[in-house]
Protein backbone atom coordinates (compact mmCIF):
# COMPACT_ATOMS: atom_id res chain seq x y z
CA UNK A 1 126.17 140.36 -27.24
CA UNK A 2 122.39 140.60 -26.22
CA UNK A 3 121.45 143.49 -23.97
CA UNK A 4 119.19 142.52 -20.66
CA UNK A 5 116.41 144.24 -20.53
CA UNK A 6 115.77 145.32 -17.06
CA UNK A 7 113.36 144.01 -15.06
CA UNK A 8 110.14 145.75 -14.27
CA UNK A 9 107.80 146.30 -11.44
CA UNK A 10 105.71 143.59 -13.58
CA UNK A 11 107.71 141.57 -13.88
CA UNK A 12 108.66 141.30 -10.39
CA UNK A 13 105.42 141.04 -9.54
CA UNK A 14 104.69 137.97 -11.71
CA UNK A 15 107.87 136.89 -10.39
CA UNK A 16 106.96 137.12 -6.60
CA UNK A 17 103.37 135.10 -7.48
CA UNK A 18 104.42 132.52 -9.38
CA UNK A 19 106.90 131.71 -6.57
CA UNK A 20 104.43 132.35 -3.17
CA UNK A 21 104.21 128.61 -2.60
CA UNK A 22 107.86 127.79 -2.99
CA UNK A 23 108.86 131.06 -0.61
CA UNK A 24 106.69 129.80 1.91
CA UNK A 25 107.55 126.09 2.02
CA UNK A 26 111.18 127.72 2.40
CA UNK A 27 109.89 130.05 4.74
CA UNK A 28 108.44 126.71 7.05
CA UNK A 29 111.43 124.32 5.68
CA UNK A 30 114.93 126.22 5.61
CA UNK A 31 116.99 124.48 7.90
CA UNK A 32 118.88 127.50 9.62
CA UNK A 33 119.69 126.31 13.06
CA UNK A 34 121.74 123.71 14.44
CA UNK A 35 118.87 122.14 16.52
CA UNK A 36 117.00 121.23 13.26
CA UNK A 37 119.90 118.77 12.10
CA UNK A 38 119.37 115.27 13.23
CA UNK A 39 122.12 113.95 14.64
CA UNK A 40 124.09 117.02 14.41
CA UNK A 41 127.12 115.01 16.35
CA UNK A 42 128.07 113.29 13.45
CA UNK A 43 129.41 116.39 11.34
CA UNK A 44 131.62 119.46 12.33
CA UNK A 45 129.00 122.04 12.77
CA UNK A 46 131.21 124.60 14.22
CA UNK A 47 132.74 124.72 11.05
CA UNK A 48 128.98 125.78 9.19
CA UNK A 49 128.26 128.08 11.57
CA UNK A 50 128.57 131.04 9.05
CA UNK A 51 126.31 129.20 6.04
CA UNK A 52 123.71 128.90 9.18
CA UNK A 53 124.05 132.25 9.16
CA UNK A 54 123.75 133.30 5.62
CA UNK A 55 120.48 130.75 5.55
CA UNK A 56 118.75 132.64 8.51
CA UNK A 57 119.51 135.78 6.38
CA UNK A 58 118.12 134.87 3.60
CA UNK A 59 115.03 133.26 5.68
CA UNK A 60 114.47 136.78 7.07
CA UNK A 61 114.28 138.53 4.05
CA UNK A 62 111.62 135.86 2.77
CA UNK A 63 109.56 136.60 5.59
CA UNK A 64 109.57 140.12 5.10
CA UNK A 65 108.63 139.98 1.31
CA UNK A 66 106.49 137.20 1.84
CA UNK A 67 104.35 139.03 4.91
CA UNK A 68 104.78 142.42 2.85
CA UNK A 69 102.83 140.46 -0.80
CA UNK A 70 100.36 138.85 1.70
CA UNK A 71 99.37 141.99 3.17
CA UNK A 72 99.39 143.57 -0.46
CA UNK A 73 97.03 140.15 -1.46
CA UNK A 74 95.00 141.22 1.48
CA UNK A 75 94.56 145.02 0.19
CA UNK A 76 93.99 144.04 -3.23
CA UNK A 77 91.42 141.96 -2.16
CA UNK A 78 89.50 144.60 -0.46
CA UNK A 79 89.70 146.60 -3.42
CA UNK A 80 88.20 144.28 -5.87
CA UNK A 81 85.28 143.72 -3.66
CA UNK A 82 85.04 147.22 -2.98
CA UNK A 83 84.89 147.64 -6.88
CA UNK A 84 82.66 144.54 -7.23
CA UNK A 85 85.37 142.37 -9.54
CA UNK A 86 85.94 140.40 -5.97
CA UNK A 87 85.85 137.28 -9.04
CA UNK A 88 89.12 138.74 -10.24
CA UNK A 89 91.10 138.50 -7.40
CA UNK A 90 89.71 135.59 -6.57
CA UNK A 91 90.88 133.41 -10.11
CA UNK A 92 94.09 135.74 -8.78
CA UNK A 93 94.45 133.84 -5.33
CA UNK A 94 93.21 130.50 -7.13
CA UNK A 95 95.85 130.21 -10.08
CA UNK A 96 99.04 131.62 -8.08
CA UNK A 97 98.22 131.14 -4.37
CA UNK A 98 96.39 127.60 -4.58
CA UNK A 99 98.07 126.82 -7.87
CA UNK A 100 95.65 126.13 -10.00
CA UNK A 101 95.65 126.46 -13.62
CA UNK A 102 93.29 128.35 -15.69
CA UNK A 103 91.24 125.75 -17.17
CA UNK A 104 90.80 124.26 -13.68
CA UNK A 105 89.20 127.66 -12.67
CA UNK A 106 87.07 127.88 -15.81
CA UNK A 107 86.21 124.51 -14.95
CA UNK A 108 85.03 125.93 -10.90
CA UNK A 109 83.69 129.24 -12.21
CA UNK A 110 81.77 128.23 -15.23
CA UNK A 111 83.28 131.62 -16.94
CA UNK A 112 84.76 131.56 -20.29
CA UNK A 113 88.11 130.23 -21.70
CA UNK A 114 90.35 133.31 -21.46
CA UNK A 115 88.57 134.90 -18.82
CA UNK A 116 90.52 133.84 -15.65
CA UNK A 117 93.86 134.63 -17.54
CA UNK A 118 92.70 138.47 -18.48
CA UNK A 119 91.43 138.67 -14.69
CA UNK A 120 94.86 138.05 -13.59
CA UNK A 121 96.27 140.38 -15.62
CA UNK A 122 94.06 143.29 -14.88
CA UNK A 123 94.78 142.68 -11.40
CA UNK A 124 98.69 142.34 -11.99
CA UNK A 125 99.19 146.13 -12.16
CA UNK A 126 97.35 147.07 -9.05
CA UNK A 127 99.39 144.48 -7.31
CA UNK A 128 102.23 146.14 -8.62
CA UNK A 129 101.36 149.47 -6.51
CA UNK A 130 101.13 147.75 -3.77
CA UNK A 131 104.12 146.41 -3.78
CA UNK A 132 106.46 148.72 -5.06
CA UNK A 133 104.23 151.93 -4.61
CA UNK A 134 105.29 154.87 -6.71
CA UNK A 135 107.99 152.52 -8.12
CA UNK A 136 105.33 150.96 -9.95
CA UNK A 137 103.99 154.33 -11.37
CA UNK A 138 107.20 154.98 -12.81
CA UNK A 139 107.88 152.18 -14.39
CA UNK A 140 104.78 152.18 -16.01
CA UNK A 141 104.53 156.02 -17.07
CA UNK A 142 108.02 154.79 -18.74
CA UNK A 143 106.52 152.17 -20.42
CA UNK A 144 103.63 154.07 -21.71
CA UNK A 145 106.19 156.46 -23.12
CA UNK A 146 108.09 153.82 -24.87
CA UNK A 147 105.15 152.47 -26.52
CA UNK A 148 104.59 156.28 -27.84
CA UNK A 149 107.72 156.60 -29.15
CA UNK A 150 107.53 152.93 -30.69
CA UNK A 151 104.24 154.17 -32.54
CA UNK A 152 105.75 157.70 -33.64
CA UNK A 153 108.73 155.94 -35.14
CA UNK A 154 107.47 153.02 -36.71
């Protein structure tokens, strides 16, 4: 049997970008009240009551993680201008907030192949901190150490 590996800050990070659009169309779409159900006579919503429940739940906690990796966006942001690499974030914002891919950005930016893809991952990391804060440190002080120990041993 394989062994999961578990999950790291990274990851979830990637995770929470490549999914921004689709959290907030559910965010502006999730059908959680009885009001939004057209021609609600017709079925026994009493009965649903609970699931209309569990759907504003989950709605909730969307909005929180989704308003919590905006205002991260919005940090990160500042920083790269700050730090004059305001073109990193930005082929950042355009492949996972806009949803573009990478040749479409080489395409806008005139910059070279691999470019907006090594961007993204610089700025991946500093996302991270901003997200999970010294979470993110953690994790990847651990993974520094595993690659040490990789190197030692093999």
């Amino acid at each position: 049997m394989k062994e999961e590996k578990e999950q790291t800050v990274i990851d979830k990070t990637y995770l929470y970008l490549e999914n921004y659009r689709e959290m907030e169309r559910y965010i502006n779409d999730a059908v959680s009240e009885v009001s939004q159900i057209p021609d609600a006579g017709r079925y026994n919503i009493s009965a649903e009551r609970a699931f209309l429940q569990s759907i504003r739940e989950c709605r909730a906690e969307t909005v929180i993680l989704f308003e919590h990796l905006k205002q991260a966006l919005a940090s990160l942001k500042e920083d790269a201008e700050a730090a004059g690499e305001a073109y990193k974030y930005e082929a950042l914002e355009a492949v996972y907030i806009k949803g573009m891919t990478y040749e479409e950005v080489v395409r806008e930016t005139g910059c070279g192949k691999n470019s907006p893809k090594k961007w993204c991952k610089a700025m991946i990391p500093r996302l991270a901190i901003k997200l999970f804060g010294a979470k993110a440190l953690e994790n990847d002080a651990n993974c520094i150490e595993n690659k040490n120990n990789l190197n030692k041993t093999g």
